[in-house]
C-alpha atoms as a PDB file:
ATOM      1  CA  UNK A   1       0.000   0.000   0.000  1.00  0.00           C
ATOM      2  CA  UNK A   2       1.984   2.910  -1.312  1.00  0.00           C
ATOM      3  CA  UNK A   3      -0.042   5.980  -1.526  1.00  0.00           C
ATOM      4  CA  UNK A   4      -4.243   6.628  -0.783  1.00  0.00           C
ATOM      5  CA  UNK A   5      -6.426   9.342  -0.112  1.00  0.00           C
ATOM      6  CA  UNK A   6      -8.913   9.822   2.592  1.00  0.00           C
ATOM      7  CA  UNK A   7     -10.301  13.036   4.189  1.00  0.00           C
ATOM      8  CA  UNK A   8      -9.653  15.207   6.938  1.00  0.00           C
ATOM      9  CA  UNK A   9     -13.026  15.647   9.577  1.00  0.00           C
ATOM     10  CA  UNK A  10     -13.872  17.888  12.655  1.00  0.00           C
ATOM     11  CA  UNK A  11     -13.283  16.098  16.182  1.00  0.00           C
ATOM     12  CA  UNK A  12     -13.895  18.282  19.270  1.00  0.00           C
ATOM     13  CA  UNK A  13     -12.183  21.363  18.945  1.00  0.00           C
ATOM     14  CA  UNK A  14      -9.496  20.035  16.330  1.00  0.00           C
ATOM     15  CA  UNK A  15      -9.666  17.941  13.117  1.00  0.00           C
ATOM     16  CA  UNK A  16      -8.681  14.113  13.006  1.00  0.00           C
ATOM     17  CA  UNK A  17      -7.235  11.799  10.461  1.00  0.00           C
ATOM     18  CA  UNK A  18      -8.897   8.349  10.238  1.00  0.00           C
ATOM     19  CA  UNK A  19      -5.988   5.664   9.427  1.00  0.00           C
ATOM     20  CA  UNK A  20      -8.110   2.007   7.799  1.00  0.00           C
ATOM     21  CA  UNK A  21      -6.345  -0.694   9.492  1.00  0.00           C
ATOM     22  CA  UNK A  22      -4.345  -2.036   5.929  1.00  0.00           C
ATOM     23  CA  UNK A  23      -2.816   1.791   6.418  1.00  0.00           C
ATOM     24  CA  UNK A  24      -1.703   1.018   9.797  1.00  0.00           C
ATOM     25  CA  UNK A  25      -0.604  -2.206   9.387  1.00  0.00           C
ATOM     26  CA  UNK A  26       1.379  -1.429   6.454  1.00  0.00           C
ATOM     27  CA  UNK A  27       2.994   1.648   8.857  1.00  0.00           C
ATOM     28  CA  UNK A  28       3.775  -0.463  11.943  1.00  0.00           C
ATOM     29  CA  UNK A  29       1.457   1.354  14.101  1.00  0.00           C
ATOM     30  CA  UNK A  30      -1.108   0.612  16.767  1.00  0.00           C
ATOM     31  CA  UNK A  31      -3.333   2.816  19.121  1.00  0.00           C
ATOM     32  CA  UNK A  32      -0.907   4.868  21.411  1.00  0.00           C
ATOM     33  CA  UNK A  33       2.379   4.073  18.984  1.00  0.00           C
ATOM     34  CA  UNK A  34       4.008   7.501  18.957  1.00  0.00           C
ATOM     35  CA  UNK A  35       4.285   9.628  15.787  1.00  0.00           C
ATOM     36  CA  UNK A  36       6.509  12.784  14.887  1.00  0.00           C
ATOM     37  CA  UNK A  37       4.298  15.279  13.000  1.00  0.00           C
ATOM     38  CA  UNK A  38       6.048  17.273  10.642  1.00  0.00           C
ATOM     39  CA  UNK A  39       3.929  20.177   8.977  1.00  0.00           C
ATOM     40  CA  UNK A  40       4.460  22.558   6.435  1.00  0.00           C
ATOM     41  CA  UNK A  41       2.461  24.913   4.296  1.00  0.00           C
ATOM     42  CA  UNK A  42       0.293  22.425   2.079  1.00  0.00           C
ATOM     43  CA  UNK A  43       1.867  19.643   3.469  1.00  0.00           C
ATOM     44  CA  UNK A  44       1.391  17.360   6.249  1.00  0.00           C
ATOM     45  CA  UNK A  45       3.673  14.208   7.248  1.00  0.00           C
ATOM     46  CA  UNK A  46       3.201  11.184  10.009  1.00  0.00           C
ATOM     47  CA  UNK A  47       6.267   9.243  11.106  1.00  0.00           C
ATOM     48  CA  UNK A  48       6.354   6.537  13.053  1.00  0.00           C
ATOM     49  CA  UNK A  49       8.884   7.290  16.098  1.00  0.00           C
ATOM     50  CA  UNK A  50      10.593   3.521  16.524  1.00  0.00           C
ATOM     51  CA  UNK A  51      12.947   3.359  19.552  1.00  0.00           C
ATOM     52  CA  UNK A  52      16.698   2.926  18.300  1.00  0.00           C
ATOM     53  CA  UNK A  53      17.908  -0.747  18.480  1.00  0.00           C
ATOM     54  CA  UNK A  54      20.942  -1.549  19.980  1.00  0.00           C
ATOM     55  CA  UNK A  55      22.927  -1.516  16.760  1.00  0.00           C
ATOM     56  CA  UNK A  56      21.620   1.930  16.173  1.00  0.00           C
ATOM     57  CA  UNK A  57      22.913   3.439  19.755  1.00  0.00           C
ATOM     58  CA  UNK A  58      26.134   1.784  19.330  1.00  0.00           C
ATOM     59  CA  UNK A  59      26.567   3.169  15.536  1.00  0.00           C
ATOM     60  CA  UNK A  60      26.070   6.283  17.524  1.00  0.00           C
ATOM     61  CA  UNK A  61      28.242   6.279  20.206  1.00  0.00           C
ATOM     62  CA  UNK A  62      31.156   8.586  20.211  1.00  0.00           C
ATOM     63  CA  UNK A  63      33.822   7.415  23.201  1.00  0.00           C
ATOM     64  CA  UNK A  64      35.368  10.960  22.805  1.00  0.00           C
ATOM     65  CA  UNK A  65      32.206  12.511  23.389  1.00  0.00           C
ATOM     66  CA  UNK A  66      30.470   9.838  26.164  1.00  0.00           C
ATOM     67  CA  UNK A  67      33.097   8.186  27.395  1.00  0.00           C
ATOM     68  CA  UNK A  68      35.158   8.322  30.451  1.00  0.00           C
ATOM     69  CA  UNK A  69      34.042   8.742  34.226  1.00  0.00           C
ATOM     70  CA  UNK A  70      30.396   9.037  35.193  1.00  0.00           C
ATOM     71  CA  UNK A  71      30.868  10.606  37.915  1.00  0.00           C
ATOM     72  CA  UNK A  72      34.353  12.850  38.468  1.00  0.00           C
ATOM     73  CA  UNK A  73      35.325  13.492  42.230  1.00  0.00           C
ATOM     74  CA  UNK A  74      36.599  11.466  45.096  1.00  0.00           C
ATOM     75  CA  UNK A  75      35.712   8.289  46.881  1.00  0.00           C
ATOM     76  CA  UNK A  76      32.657   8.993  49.354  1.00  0.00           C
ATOM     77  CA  UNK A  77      30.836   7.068  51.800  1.00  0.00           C
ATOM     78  CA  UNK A  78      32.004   2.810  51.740  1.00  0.00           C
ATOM     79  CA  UNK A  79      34.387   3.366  49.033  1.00  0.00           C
ATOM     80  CA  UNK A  80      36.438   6.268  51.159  1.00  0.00           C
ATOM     81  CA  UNK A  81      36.558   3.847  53.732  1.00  0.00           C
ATOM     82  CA  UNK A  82      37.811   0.811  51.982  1.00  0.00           C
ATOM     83  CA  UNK A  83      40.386   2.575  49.986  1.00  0.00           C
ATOM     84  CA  UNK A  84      41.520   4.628  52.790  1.00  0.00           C
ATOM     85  CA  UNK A  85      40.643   7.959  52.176  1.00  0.00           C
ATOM     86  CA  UNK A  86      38.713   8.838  55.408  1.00  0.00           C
END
């Protein structure tokens, strides 16, 4: 299913845009999947918002940029203790 028409109606205070279930099938989406809404003059488009797999947050990792210590400072509470920093 590449590319259909349907219409836009009035619901509450807005308008609404009726997917048929083939269209939302064919998109990947269920009730409550969440969408990015891009809009332009004459020109209105739905994306589906997919979380990244794992692949896709490791392509993205930069060590340079997240690497190193989580948390810079000292030893505090057990570890000052253990390591003898108290």
């Amino acid at each position: 299913m590449g590319t259909s028409t349907s219409q836009i109606n009035a619901w509450g205070n807005g308008l609404a845009l009726r997917l048929t279930k083939p269209m939302a099938k064919t998109a990947g989406v269920t009730a409550g999947s969440p969408v990015r809404i891009t809009v332009k003059p004459g020109r209105i488009v739905i994306e589906t918002e997919m979380a990244p797999t794992l692949e896709q947050m490791l392509a993205a990792f930069d060590p340079k940029k997240h690497g190193g210590e989580a948390v810079a400072g000292g030893a505090v509470g057990v570890e000052a203790f253990a390591n003898g920093d108290a």
